[in-house]
Protein backbone atom coordinates (compact mmCIF):
# COMPACT_ATOMS: atom_id res chain seq x y z
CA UNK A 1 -23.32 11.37 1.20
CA UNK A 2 -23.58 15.06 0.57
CA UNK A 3 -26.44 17.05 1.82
CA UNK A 4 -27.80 18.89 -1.36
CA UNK A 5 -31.13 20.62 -2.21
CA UNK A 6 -33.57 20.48 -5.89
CA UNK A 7 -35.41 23.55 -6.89
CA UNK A 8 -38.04 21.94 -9.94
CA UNK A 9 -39.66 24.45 -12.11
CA UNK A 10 -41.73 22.73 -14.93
CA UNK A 11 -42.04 25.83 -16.01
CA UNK A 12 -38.72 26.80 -16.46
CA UNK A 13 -35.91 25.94 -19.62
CA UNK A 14 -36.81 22.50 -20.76
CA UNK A 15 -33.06 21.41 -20.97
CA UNK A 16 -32.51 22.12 -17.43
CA UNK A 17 -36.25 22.51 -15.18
CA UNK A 18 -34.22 21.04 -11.88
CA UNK A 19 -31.04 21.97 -10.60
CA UNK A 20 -29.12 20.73 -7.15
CA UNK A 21 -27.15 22.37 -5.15
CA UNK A 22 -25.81 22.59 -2.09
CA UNK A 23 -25.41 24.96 0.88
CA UNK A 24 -21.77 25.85 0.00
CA UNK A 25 -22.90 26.94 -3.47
CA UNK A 26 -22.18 24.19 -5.72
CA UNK A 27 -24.72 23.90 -8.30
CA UNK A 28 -25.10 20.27 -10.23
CA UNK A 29 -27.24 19.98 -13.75
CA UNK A 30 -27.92 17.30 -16.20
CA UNK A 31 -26.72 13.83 -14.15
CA UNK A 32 -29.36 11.30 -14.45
CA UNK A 33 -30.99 10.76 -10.82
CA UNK A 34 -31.52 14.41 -11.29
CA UNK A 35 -33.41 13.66 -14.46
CA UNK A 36 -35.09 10.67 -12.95
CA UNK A 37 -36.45 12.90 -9.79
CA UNK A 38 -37.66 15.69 -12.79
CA UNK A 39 -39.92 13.40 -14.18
CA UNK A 40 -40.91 11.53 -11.30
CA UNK A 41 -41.99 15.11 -9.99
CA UNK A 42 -43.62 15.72 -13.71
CA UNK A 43 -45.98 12.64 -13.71
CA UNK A 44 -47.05 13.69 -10.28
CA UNK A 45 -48.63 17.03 -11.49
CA UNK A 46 -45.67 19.29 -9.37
CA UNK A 47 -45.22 22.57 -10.55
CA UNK A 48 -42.71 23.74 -8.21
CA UNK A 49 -40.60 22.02 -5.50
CA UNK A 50 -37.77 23.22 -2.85
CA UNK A 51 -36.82 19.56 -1.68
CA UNK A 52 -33.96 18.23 0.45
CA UNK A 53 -31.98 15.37 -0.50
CA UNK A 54 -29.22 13.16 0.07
CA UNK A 55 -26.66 12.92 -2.36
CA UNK A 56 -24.72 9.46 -2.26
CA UNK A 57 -23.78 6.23 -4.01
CA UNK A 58 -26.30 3.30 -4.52
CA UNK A 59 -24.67 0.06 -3.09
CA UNK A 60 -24.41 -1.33 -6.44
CA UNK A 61 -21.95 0.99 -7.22
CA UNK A 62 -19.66 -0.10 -4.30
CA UNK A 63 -20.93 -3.86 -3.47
CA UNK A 64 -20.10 -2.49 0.08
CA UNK A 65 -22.54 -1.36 3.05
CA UNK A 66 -21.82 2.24 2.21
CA UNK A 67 -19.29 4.32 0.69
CA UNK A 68 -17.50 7.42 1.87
CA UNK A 69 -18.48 11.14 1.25
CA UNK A 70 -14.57 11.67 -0.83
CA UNK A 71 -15.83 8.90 -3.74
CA UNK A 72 -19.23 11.09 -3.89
CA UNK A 73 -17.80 14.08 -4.03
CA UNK A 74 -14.81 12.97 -6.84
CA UNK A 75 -18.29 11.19 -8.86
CA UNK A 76 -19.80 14.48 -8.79
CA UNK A 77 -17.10 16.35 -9.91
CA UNK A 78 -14.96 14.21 -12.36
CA UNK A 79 -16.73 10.84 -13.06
CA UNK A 80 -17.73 8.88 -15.70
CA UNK A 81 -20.65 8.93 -17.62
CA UNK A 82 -21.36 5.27 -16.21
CA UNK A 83 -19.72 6.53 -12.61
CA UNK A 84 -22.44 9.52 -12.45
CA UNK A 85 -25.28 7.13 -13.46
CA UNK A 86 -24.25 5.88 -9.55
CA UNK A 87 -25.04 8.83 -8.09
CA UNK A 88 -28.13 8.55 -6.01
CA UNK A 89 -30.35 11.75 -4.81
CA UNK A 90 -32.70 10.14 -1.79
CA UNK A 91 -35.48 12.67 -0.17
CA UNK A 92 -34.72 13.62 3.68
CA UNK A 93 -37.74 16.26 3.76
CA UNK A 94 -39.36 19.44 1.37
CA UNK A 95 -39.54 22.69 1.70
CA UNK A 96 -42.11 24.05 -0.49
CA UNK A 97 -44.31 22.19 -2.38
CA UNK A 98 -46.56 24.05 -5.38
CA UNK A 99 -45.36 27.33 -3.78
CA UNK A 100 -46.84 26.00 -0.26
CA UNK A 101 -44.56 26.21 2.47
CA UNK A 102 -44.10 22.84 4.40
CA UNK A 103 -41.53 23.69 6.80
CA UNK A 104 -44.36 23.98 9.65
CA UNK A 105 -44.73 20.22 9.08
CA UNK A 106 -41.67 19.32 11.31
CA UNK A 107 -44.02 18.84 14.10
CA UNK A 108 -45.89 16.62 11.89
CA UNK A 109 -43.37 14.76 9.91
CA UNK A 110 -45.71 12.20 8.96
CA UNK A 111 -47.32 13.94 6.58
CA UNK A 112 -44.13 15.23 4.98
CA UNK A 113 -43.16 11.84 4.89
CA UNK A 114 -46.52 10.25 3.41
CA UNK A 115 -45.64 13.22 0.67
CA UNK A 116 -42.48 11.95 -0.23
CA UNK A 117 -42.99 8.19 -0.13
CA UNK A 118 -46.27 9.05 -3.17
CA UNK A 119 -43.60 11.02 -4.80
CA UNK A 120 -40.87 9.07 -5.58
CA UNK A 121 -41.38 5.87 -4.05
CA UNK A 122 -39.04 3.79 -1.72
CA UNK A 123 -36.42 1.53 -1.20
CA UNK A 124 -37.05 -0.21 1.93
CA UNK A 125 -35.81 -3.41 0.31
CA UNK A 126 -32.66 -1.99 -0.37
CA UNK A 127 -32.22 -4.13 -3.21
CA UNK A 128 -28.46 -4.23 -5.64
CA UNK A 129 -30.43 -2.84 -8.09
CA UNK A 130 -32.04 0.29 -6.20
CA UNK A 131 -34.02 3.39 -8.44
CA UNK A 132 -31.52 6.60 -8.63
CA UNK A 133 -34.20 8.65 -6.70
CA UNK A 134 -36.45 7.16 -3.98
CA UNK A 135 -37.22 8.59 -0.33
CA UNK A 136 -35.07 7.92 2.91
CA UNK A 137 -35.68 4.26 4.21
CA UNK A 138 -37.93 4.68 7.45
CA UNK A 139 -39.40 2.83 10.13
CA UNK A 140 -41.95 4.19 12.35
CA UNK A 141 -41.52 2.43 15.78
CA UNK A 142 -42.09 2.92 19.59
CA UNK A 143 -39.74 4.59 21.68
CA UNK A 144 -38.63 1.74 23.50
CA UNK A 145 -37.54 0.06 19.59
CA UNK A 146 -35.23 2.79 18.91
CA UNK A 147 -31.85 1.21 20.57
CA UNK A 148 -32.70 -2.34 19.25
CA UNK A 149 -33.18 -0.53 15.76
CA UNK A 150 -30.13 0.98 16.22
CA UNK A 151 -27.96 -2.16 17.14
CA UNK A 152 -29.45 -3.93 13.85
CA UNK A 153 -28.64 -1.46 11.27
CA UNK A 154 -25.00 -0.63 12.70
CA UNK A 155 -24.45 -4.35 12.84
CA UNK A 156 -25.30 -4.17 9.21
CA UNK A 157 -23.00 -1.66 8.29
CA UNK A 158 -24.95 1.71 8.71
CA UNK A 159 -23.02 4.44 9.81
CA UNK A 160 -25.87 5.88 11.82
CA UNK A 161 -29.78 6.76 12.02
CA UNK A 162 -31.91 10.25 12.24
CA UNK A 163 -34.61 9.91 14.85
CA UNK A 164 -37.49 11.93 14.78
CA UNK A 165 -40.36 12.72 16.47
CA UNK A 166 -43.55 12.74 14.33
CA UNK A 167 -45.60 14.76 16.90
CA UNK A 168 -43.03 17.12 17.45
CA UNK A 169 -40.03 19.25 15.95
CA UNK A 170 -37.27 17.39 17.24
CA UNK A 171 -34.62 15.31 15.60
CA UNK A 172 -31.87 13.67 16.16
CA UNK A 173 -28.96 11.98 14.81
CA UNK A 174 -27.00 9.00 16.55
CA UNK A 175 -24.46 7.51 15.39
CA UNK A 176 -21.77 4.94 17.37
CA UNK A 177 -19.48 6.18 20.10
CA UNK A 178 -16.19 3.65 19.92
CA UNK A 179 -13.45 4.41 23.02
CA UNK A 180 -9.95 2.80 22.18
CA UNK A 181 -7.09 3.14 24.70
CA UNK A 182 -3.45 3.47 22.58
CA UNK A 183 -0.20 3.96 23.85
CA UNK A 184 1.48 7.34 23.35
CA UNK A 185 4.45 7.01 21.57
CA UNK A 186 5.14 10.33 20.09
CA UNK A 187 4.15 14.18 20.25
CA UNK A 188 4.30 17.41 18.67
CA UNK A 189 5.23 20.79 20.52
CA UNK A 190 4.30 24.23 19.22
CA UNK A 191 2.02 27.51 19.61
CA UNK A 192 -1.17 27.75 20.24
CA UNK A 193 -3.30 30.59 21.23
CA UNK A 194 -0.40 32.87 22.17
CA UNK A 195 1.11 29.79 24.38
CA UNK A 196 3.58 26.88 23.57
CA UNK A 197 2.96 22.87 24.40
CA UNK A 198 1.29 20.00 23.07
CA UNK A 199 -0.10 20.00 19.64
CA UNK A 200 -1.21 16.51 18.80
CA UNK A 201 -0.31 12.98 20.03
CA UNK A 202 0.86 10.17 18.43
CA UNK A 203 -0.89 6.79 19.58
CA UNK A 204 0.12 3.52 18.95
CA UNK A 205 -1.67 0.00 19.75
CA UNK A 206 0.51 -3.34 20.82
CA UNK A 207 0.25 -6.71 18.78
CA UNK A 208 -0.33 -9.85 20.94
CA UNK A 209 3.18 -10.92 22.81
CA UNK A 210 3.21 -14.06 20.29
CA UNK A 211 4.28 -11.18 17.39
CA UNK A 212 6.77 -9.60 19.63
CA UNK A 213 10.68 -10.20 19.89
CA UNK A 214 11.46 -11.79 23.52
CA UNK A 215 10.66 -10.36 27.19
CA UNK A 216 12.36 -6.79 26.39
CA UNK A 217 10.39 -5.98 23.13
CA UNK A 218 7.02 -5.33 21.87
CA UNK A 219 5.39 -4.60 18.32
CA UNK A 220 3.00 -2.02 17.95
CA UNK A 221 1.17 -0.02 15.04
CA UNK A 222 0.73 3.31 14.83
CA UNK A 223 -3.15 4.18 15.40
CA UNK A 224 -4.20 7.67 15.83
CA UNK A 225 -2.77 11.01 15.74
CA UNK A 226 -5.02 13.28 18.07
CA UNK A 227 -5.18 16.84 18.80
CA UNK A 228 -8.56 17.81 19.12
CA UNK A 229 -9.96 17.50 22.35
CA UNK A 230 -6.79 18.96 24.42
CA UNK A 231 -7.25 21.42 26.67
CA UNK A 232 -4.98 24.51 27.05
CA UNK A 233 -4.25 23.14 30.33
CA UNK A 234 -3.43 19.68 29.04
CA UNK A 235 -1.27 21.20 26.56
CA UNK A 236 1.18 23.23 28.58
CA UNK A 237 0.73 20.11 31.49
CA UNK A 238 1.47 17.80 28.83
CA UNK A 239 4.57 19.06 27.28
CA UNK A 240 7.56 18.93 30.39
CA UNK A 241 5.99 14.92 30.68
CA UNK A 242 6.67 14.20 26.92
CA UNK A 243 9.60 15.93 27.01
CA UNK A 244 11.34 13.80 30.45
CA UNK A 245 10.25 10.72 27.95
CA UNK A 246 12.16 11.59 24.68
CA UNK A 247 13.95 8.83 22.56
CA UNK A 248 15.47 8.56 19.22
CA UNK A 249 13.35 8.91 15.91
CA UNK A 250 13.23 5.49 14.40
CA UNK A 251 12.35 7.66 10.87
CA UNK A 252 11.35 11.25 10.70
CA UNK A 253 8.17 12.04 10.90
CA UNK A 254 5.89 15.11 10.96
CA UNK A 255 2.43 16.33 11.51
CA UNK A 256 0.19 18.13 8.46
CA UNK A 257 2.36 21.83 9.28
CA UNK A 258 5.37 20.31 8.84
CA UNK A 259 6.15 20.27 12.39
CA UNK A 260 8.75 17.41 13.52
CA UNK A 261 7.30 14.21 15.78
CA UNK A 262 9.00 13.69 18.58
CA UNK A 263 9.11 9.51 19.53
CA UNK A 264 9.11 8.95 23.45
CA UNK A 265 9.35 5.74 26.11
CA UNK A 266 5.78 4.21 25.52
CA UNK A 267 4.34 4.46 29.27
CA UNK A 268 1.62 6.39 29.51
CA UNK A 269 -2.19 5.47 28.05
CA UNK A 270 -4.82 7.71 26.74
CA UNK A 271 -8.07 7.13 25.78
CA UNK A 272 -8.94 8.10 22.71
CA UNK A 273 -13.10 8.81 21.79
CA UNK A 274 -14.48 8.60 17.88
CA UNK A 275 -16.83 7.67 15.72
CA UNK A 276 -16.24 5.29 12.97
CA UNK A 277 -13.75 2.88 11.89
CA UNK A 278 -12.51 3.34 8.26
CA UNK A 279 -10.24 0.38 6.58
CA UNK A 280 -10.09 1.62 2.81
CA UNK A 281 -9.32 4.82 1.14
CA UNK A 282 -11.18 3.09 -1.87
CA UNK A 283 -15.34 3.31 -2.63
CA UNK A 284 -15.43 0.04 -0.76
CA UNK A 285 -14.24 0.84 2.97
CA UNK A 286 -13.06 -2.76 3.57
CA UNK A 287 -11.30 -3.44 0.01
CA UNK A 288 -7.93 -4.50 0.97
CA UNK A 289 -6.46 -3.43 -1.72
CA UNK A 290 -6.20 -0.47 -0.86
CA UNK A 291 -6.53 -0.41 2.75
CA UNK A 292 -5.08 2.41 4.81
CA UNK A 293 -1.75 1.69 6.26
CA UNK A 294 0.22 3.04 9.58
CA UNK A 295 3.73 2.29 10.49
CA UNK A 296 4.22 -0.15 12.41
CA UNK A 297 7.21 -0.31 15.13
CA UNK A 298 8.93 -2.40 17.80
CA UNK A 299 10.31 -1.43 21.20
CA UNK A 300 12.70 -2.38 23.08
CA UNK A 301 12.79 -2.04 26.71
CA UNK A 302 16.61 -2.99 27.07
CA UNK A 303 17.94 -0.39 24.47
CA UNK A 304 15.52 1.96 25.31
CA UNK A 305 14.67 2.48 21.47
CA UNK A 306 12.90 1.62 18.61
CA UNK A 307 13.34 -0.14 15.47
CA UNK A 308 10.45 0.60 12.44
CA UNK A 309 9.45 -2.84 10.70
CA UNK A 310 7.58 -1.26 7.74
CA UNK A 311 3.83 -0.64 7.02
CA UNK A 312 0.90 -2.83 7.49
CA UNK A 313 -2.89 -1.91 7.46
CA UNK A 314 -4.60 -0.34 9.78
CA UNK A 315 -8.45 1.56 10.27
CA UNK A 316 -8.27 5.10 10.45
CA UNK A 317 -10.92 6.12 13.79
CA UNK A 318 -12.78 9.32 12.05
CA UNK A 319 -13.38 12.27 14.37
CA UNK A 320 -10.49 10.76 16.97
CA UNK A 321 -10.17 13.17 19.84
CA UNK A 322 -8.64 13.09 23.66
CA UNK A 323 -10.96 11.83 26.05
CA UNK A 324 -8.06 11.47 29.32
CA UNK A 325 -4.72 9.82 30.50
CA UNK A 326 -5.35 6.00 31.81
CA UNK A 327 -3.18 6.13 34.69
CA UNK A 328 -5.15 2.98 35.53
CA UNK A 329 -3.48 0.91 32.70
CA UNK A 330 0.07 0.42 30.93
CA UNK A 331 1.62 -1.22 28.55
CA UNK A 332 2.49 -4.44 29.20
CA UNK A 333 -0.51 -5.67 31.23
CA UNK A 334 -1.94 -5.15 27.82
CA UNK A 335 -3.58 -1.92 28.09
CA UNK A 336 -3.35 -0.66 24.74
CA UNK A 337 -4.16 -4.17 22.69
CA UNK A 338 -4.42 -3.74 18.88
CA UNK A 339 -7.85 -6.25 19.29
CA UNK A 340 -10.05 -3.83 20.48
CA UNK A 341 -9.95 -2.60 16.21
CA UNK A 342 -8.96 -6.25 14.70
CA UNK A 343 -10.29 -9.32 15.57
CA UNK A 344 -6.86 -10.93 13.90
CA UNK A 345 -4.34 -8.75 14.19
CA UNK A 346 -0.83 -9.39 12.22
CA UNK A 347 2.21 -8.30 12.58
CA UNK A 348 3.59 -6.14 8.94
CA UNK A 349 4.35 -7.89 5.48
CA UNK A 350 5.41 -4.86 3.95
CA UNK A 351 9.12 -4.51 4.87
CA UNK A 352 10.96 -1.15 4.59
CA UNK A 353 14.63 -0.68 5.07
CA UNK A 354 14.68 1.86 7.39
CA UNK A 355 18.23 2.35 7.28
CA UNK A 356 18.54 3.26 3.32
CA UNK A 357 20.21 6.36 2.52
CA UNK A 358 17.80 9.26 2.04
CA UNK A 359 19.58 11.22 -0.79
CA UNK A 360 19.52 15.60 -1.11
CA UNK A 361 18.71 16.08 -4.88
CA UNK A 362 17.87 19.17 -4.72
CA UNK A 363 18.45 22.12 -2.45
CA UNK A 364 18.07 25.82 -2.91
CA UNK A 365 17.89 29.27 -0.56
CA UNK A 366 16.17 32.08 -0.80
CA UNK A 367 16.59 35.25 1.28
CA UNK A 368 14.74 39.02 1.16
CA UNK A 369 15.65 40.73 4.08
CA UNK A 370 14.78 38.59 6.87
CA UNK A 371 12.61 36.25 5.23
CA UNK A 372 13.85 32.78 3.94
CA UNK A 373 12.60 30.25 1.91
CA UNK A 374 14.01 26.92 1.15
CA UNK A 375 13.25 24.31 -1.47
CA UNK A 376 14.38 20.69 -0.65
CA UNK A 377 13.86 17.72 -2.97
CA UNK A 378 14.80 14.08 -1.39
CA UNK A 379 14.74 10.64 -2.42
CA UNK A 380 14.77 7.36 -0.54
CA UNK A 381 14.83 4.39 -3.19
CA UNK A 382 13.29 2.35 -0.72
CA UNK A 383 10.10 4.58 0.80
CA UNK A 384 7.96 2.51 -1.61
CA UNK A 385 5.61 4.66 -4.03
CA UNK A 386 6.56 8.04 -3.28
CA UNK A 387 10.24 7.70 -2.92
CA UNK A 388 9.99 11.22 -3.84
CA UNK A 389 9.67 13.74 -1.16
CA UNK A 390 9.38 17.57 -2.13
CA UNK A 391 9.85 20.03 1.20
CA UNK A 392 9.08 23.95 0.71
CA UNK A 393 10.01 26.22 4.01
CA UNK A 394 9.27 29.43 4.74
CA UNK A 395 9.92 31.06 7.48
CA UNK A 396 9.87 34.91 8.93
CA UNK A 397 10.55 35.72 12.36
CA UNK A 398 8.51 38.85 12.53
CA UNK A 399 5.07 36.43 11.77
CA UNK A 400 2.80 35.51 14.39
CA UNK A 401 3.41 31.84 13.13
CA UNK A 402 7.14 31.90 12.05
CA UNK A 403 7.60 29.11 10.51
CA UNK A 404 5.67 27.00 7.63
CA UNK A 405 6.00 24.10 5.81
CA UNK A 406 4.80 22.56 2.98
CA UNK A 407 5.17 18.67 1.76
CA UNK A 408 4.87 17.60 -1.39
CA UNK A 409 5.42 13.67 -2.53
CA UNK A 410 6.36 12.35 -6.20
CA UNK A 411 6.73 8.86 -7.66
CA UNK A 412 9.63 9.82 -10.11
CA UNK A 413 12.29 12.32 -10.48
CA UNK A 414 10.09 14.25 -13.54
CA UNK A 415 7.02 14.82 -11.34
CA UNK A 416 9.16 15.93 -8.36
CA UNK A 417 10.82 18.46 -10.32
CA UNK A 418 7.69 19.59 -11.95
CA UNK A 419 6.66 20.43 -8.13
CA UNK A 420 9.82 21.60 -7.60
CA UNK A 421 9.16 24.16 -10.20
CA UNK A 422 5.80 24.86 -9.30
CA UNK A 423 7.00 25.70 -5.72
CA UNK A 424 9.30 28.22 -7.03
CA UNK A 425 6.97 29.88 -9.34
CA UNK A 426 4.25 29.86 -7.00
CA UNK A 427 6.10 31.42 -3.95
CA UNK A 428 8.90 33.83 -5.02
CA UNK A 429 8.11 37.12 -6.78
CA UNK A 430 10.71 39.78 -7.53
CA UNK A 431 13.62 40.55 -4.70
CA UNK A 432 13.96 36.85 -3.51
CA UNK A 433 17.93 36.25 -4.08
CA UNK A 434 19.42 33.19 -3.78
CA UNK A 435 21.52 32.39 -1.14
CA UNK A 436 24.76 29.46 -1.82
């Protein structure tokens, strides 16, 4: 969810005596758990409140365990009226209470939370049908509980727990800590803080041999791309390594700047740290329908290349970052196995002809003095949804980051021109003459 606080004045306007809003400065009105926590707060004789909440989906809305922040967040902003009626606002703590300040009572949460719980109410049943406004499930437990408590509610689904001390001010929140090991395939090069080497990595994890293509070849998914976590030194350590291991692109691919990846021999293992595994771009995390989906690929140890099968799904590790190499482990003793993220993996039903002809529909210059921008529209009939693919380049050598690129993608010719046009409009002003 979103963390968001309620000011309640039943004093103030009656159309609006409550407003949320959050630290970032987004104020929300009017949406009914809002309403709900007003009059809760009214038949309990409040006459002013500073409380902090949760914003986040009921599980009704989903049928799932939880949902992600994004389908809050797009709720909030652009939903239904039967989509906002989702929205949930559950009480983490208050503030002030009748113009008495309660923030003293984090060494006594207790009482805080005794407050609460005769406010609102709670949910500990956690029922499909839950109230729009309720305070935080809680369990009040012994020390030695807090692990097995844990284990139960992540098994569940949970994405984490808040411990805290009742006796003291001290809190905490835990969530899981998953380690994968991948294969690097790929890498991209570049500045960074006035030097030049690795940028991010691109990992890869092997299907079972039973998927592969005889002794020389093995199948493998593309996983994680990671470039947090990197130190300088790994960076500049990193790059002549990468570099000795370069092979042919089996399709072009680049990172979010635009920045080309370049595919290498898959030898070396890293381990890769994170928190959570996410399946589905949708409400529901685990809805296959639309599950996120990676490329998947197949090496081959005689040609020394690769050969790109087409796209398959694949969980998305949030937070993914560079822990170290394994120089303990390799590839084919099975040291970067797709099962440590899928209890049955399979190989990819969604073929892609990787060898269609991409096609140049559109491509313009633009120079002023010695800056030059460059619009490129391409289409590939067989990239699948977006076989649409808008590029926008500008570049300056005189910048401290010369050159930047923008990607836009379209599902048909009309809405890749629109961007087209929007490109132009948005990025050339008067003395930009075009070049060819």
């Amino acid at each position: 969810g979103e963390g968001t606080y309620v000011y309640f004045d039943a004093a103030a306007d009656a159309q609006f005596p409550a407003f949320a809003f959050s630290p970032g400065g987004r104020v929300r009105v009017g949406f009914p758990a809002l309403t709900e926590l007003t009059e809760k707060l009214k038949l309990a004789g409040v006459q002013k409140a500073l409380i902090r909440c949760e914003l986040c989906l009921s599980n009704s809305a989903t049928d799932s365990a939880r949902a992600g922040v994004a389908e809050v967040i797009r709720i909030s902003f652009s939903g239904t009226d039967t989509e906002l009626a989702t929205l949930k606002l559950v009480l983490l703590d208050i503030v002030m209470l009748d113009g008495k300040d309660l923030r003293a009572n984090q060494s006594d949460f207790a009482q805080t939370l005794s407050v609460m719980q005769k406010l609102v109410g709670t949910d500990e049943n956690n029922s499909k049908v839950t109230p729009r406004v309720h305070c935080m499930a809680s369990e009040i437990v012994p020390e030695k509980a807090v692990a097995a408590v844990f284990d139960r509610l992540i098994a569940a689904g949970h994405e984490g727990i808040v411990v805290r001390r009742l006796n003291r001010a001290e809190a905490w929140k835990i969530k899981p800590h998953r380690t994968v090991d991948a294969v690097i395939i790929g890498f991209v090069e570049g500045e960074f803080e006035t030097q030049y080497g690795v940028t991010s990595l691109l990992t890869a994890l092997s299907y079972p041999s039973a998927e592969s293509d005889g002794k020389n070849s093995v199948t493998m998914q593309t996983f994680a791309r990671v470039g947090s976590g990197l130190s300088d030194a790994d960076r500049v350590s990193l790059l002549d390594r990468l570099r000795a291991l370069k092979v042919a692109e089996p399709i072009a691919m680049t990172d979010s700047s635009g920045r080309a990846v370049h595919f290498i021999r898959p030898e070396l293992i890293v381990e890769i740290h994170g928190e959570d595994l996410v399946f589905s771009d949708s409400p529901d995390r685990r809805d296959s329908s639309k599950s996120l989906q990676t490329q998947v690929v197949r090496w081959n140890s005689a040609t020394s290349g690769y050969e790109f099968l087409g796209l398959a799904p694949c969980p998305r590790l949030s937070f993914a970052r560079f822990a170290k190499l394994r120089e303990d482990k390799n590839l084919s003793d099975g040291g970067a196995r797709i099962t440590q993220i899928s209890k049955a993996p399979a190989p990819s039903t969604t073929q892609i002809n990787a060898h269609a002809p991409a096609k140049i529909v559109r491509r313009e210059v633009y120079l002023k003095g010695e800056t030059l921008r460059k619009l490129v529209v391409v289409h590939q009939a067989s990239a699948g949804e977006f076989p649409y693919l808008i590029y926008w380049t500008d570049f300056s050598a005189k910048r401290a980051e010369p050159l930047k690129v923008s990607i836009e993608i379209a599902a048909d010719a009309d809405r890749a021109h629109l961007l087209a046009e929007r490109m132009l409009v948005d990025n050339l002003a008067k003395g930009w003459v075009r070049h060819g």
